[in-house]
Protein backbone atom coordinates (compact mmCIF):
# COMPACT_ATOMS: atom_id res chain seq x y z
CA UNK A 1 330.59 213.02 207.90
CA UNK A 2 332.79 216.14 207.11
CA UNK A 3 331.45 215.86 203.82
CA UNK A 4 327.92 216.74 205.07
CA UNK A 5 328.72 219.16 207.69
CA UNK A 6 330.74 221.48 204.98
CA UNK A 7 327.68 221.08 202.74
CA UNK A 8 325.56 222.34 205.77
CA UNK A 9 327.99 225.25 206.45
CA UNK A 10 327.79 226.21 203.05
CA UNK A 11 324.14 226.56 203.11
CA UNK A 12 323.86 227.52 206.10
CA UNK A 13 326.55 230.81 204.11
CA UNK A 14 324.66 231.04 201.38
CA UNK A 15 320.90 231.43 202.56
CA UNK A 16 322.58 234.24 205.09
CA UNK A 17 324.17 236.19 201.65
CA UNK A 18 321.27 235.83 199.98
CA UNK A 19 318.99 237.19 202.91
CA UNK A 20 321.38 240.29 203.08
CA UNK A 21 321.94 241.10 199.75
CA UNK A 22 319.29 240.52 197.42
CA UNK A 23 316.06 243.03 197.57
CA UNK A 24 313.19 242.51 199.19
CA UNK A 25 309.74 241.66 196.95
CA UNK A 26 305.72 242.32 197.18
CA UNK A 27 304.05 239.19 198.39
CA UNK A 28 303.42 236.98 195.20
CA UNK A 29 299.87 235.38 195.21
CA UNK A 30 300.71 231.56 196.12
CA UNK A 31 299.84 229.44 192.99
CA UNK A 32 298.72 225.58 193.66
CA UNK A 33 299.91 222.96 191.92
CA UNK A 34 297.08 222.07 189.93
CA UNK A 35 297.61 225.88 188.07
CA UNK A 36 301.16 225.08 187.59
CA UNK A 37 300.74 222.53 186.15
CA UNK A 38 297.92 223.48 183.57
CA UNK A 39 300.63 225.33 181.87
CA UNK A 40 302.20 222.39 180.50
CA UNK A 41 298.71 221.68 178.20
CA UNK A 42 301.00 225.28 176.43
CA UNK A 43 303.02 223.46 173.73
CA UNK A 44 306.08 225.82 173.63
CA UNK A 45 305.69 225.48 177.65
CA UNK A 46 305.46 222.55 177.39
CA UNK A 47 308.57 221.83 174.88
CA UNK A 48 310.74 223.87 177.24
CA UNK A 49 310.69 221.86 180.14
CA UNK A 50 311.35 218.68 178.29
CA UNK A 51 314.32 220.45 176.70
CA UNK A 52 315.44 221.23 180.47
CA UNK A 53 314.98 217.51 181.14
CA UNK A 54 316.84 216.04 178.14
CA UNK A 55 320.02 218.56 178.13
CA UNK A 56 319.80 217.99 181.83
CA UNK A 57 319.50 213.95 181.50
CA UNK A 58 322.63 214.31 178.90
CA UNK A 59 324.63 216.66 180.57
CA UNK A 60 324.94 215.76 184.10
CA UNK A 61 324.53 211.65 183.60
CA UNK A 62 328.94 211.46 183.32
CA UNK A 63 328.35 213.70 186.67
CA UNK A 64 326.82 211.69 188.35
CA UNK A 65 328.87 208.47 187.52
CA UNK A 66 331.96 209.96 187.70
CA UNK A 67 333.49 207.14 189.87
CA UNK A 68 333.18 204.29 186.94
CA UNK A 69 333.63 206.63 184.29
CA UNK A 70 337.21 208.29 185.35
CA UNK A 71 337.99 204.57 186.54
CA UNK A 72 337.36 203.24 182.58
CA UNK A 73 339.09 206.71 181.31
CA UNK A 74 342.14 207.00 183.49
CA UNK A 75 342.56 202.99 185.00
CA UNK A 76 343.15 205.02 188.43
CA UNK A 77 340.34 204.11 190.77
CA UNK A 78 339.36 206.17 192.56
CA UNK A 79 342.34 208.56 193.92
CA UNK A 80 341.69 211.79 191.57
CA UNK A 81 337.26 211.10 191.50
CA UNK A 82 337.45 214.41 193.87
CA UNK A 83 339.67 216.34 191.55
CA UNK A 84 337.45 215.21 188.63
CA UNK A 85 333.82 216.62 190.33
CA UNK A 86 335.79 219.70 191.81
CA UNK A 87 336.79 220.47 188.15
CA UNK A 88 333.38 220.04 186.93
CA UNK A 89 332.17 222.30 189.73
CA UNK A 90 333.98 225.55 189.03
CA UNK A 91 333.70 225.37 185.41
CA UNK A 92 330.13 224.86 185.67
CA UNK A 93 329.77 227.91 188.57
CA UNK A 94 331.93 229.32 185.47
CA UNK A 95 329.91 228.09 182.63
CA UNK A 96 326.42 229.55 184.26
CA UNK A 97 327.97 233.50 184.82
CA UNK A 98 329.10 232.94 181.31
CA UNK A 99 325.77 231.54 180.37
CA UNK A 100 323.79 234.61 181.52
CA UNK A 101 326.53 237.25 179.84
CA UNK A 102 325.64 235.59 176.30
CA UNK A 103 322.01 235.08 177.31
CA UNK A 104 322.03 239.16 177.63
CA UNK A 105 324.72 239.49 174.85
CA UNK A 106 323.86 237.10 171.95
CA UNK A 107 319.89 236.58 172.67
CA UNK A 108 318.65 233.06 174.10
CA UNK A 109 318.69 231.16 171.31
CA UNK A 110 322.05 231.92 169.87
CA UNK A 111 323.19 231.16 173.86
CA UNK A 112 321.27 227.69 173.55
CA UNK A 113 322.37 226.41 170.42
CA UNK A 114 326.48 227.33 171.39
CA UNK A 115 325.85 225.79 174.88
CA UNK A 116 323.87 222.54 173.72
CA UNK A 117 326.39 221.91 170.86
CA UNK A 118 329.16 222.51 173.53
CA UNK A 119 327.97 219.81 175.78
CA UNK A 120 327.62 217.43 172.90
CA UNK A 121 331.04 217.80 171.98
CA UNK A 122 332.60 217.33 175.24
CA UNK A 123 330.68 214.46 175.43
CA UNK A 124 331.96 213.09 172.41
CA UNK A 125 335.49 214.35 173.65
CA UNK A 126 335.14 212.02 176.41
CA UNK A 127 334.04 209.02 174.57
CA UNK A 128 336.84 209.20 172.32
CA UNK A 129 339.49 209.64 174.92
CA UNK A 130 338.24 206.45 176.57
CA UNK A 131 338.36 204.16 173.34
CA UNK A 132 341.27 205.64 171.84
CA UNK A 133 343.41 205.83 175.66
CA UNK A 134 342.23 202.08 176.19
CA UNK A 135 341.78 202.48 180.35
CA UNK A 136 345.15 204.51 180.22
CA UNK A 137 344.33 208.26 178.95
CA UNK A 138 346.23 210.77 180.68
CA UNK A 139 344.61 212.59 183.42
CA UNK A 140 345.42 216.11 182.46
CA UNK A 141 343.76 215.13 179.36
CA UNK A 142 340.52 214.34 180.92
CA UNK A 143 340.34 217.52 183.12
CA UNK A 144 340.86 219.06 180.14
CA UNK A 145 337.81 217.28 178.30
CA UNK A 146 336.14 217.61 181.51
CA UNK A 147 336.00 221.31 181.77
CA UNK A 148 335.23 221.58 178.18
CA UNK A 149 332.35 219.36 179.13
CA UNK A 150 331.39 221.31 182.79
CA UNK A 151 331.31 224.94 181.68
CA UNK A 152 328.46 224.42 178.45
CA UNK A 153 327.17 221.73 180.59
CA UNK A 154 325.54 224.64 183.12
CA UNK A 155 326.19 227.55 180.42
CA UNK A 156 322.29 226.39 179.10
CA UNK A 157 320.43 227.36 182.56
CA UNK A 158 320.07 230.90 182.19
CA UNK A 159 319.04 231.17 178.56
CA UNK A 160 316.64 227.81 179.61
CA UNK A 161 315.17 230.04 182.38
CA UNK A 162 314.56 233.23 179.87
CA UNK A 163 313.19 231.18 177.33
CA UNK A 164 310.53 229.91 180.21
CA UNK A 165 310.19 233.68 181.17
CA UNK A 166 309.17 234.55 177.89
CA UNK A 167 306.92 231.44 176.82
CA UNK A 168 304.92 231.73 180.28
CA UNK A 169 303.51 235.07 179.60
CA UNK A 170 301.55 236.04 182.13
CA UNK A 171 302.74 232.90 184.49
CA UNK A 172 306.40 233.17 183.67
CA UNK A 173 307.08 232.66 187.66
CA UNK A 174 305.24 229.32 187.16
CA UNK A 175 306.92 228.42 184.00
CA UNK A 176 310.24 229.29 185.62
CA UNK A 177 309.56 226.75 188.39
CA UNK A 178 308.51 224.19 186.32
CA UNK A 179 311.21 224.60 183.89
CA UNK A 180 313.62 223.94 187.43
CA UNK A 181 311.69 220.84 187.59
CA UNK A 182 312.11 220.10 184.75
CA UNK A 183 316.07 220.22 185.57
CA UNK A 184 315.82 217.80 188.54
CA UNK A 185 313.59 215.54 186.71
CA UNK A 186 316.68 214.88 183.88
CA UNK A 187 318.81 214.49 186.92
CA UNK A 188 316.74 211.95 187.76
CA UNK A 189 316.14 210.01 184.72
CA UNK A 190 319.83 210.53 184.24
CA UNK A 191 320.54 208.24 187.15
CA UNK A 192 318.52 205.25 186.08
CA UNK A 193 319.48 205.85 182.69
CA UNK A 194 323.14 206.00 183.87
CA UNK A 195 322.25 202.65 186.36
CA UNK A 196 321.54 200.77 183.62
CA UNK A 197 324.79 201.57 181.81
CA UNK A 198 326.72 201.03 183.68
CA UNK A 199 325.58 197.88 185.03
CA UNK A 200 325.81 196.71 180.92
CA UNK A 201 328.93 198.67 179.86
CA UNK A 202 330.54 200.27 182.55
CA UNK A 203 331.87 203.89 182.58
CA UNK A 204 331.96 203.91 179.00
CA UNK A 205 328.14 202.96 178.40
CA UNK A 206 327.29 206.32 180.26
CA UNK A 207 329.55 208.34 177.85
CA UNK A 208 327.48 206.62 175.23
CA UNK A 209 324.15 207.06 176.76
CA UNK A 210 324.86 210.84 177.50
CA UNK A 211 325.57 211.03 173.87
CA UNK A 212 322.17 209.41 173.37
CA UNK A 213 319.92 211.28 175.74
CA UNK A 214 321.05 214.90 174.07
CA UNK A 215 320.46 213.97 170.25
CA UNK A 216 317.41 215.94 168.94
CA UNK A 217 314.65 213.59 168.75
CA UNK A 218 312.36 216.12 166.33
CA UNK A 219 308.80 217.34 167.37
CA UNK A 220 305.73 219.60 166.17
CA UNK A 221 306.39 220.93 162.96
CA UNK A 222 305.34 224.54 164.35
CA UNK A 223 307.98 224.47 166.98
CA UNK A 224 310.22 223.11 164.78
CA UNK A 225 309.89 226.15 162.24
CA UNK A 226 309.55 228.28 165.20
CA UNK A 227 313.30 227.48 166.19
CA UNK A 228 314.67 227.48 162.73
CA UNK A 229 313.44 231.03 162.64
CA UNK A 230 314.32 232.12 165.91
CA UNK A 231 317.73 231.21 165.34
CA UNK A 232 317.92 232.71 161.90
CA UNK A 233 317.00 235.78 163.82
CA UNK A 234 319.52 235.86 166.30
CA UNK A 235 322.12 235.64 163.98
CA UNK A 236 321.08 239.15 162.39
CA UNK A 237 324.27 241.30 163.02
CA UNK A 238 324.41 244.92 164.12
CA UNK A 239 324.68 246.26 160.84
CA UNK A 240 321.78 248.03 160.18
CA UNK A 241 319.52 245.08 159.35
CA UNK A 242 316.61 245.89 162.21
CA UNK A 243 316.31 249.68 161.05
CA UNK A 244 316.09 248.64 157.31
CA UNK A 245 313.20 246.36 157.99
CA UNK A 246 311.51 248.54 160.15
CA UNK A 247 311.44 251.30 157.39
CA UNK A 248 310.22 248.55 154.96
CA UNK A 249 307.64 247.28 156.63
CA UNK A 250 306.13 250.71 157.07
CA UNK A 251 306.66 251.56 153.66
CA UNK A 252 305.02 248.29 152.35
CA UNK A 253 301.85 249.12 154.83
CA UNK A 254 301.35 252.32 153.34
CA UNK A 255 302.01 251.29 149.49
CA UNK A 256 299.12 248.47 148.43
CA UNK A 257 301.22 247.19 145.59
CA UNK A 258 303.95 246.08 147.72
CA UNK A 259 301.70 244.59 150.54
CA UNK A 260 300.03 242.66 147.56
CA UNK A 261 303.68 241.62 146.74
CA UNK A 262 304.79 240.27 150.00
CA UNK A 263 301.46 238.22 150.54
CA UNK A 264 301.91 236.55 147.22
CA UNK A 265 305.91 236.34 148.02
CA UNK A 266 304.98 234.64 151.97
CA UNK A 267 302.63 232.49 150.50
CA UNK A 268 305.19 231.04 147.89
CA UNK A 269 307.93 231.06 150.29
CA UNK A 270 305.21 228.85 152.73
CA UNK A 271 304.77 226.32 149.86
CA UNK A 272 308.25 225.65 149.57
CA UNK A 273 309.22 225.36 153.06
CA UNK A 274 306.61 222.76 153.35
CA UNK A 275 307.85 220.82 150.40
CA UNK A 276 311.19 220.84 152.05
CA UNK A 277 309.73 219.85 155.46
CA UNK A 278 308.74 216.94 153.57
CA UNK A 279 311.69 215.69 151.82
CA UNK A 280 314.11 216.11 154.96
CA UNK A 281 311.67 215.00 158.16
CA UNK A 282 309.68 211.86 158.38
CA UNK A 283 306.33 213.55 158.31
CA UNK A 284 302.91 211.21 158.80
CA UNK A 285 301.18 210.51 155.28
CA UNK A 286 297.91 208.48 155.92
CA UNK A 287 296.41 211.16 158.47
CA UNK A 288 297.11 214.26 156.16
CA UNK A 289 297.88 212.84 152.55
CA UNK A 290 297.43 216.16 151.38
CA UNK A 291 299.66 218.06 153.66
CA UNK A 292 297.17 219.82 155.10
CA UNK A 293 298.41 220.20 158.19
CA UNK A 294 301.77 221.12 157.51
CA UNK A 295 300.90 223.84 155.33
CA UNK A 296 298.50 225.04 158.42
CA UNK A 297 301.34 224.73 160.88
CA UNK A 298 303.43 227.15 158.25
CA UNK A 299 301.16 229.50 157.74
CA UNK A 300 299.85 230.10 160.93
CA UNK A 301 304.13 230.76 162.05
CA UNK A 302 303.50 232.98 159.20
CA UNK A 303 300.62 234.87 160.94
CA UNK A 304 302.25 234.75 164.24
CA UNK A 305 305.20 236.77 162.54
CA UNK A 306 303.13 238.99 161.21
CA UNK A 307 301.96 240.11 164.35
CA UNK A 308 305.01 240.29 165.59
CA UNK A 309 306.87 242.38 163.28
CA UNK A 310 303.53 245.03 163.67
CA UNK A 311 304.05 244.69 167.38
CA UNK A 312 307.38 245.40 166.97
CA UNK A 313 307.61 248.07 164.52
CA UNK A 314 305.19 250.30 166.48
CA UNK A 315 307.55 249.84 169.26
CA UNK A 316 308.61 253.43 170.31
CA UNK A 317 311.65 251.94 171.45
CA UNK A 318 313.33 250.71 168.16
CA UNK A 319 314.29 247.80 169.60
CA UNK A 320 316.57 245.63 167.46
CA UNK A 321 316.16 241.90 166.46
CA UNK A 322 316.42 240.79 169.62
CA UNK A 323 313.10 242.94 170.15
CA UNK A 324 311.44 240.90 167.03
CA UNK A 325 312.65 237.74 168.49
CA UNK A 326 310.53 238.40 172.02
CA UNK A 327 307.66 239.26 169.98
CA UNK A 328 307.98 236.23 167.71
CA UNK A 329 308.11 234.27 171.02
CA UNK A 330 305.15 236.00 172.50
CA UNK A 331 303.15 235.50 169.14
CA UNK A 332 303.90 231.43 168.99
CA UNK A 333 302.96 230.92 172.49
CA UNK A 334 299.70 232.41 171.83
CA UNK A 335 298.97 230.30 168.87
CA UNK A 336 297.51 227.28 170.99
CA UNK A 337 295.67 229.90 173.30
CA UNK A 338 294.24 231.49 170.50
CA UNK A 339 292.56 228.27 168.99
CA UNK A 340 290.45 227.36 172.10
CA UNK A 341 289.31 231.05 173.19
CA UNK A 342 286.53 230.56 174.46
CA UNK A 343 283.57 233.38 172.64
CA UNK A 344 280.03 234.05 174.12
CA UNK A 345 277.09 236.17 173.64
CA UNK A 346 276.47 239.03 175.44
């Protein structure tokens, strides 16, 4: 019962901060849920809310089974369970200020990558203590794992949230809130997942099914590329690199024998990237024995960089790559719009 009631009072606290401190907003039209929803039929949408469900499935499934798992780690029982989730807690309160610093420092998909990686890890970290400590492992060792584990573990919300801002366009509120559903929806499937290993292999088989539930499963090709060169982008340094494309890029448009260059160059570049796409993923033969497709789904990220770097080079406020990178993201999520607008006579 005191359990509850301090979960009440706390509340109770933190809807009254919230009322006095944050600003007050214009009336937002109210959006059904048939209209939320349509935005899932947007791919990177789409693929941004089962990323919220999967590194939320792997990432809080040891959470919720802490009991069983610091039982199988430690051979305690239950005497430090408390101690455990409190741990867990701050670093993750931790994890998500920290989360939101990168987000603005290092660019969301820099932020991602560190904080997925992180949670992984930890995750590992765990599982290893348990086989190697056989029941026995030392409990400073597993706060220590534990915290290592808690502050990535929450560190992926923010740049998750500004991903959805930016793929929802003009219904990034929407996309937010679905993205959050997408959140509880992991939590979710993290229980039954964690249920049913538990029931199997204890404390242990939900290390090993946490481990499970965050390894990348693959996906589209486009979104595929579209990451790869997100992430090349935001690991441009501050050195210059923006300004020098910028000037290049406006040079090339005004000179015809260097625009003439960099088509021919793109288009060899796209031919190899699909060859390598080929060798490395397990890409469908009978449907597309010509790879078709693949060279489609290249060349139209091709096109959609294209616009962006002419959206972003005509920005008048020199943004840097972190500038390009929002376009890029704008550009890709209006891909799949693009190919079903709808054209009548006048």
């Amino acid at each position: 019962m005191a359990t509850f009631v301090a979960v009440g009072t706390l509340a109770c606290l933190a809807v009254t901060l919230t009322a006095l401190t944050l600003p007050r907003l214009q009336q937002t039209p109210v959006v059904g849920v048939t209209e939320r929803l349509r935005l899932l039929r947007r791919p990177p949408v789409l693929l941004c809310v089962l990323g919220t469900m999967l590194v939320a499935c792997g990432g809080l499934m040891p959470y919720i089974y802490m009991a069983p798992i610091s039982h199988d780690l430690t051979g305690v029982g239950g005497r430090y369970v408390g101690v455990f989730i409190a741990i867990v807690g701050v670093s993750g309160a931790v994890g998500t200020v920290l989360g939101g610093r990168l987000t603005d420092r290092w660019g969301v998909d820099r932020t991602l990558l560190t904080a997925f990686g992180g949670v992984a890890a930890a995750a590992l970290v765990l599982l290893v203590v348990g086989s190697i400590g056989h029941g026995a492992a030392p409990v400073w060792l597993v706060c220590l794992a534990l915290v290592l584990w808690g502050c990535p573990g929450w560190a992926n919300k923010p740049p998750m949230n500004a991903r959805a801002l930016h793929m929802g366009g003009d219904a990034a509120t929407e996309a937010v809130a679905l993205n959050t559903s997408g959140l509880y929806a992991g939590i979710a499937l993290a229980g039954a997942l964690g249920g049913g290993a538990v029931n199997t292999s204890g404390g242990i088989g939900v290390l090993v099914a946490a481990c499970v539930a965050g390894l990348p499963t693959g996906g589209p090709a486009f979104e595929l590329l579209g990451g790869v060169l997100l992430a090349a982008l935001g690991r441009m340094g501050a050195d210059g690199w923006a300004g020098r494309l910028r000037l290049s890029r406006r040079l090339s448009a005004r000179t015809p024998s260097m625009e003439a260059h960099r088509l021919a160059f793109c288009d060899r570049t796209g031919a190899a990237i699909a060859t390598v796409m080929q060798r490395r993923f397990d890409m469908p033969v009978q449907p597309d024995p010509y790879g078709l497709r693949l060279r489609l789904a290249v060349d139209l990220l091709a096109a959609a960089f294209r616009r962006a770097l002419e959206r972003w080079v005509a920005d008048p406020s020199e943004s840097g790559h972190e500038g390009l990178a929002d376009a890029l993201r704008d550009a890709c999520a209006a891909v799949q719009e693009s190919l079903t607008l709808p054209a009548r006579p006048r």
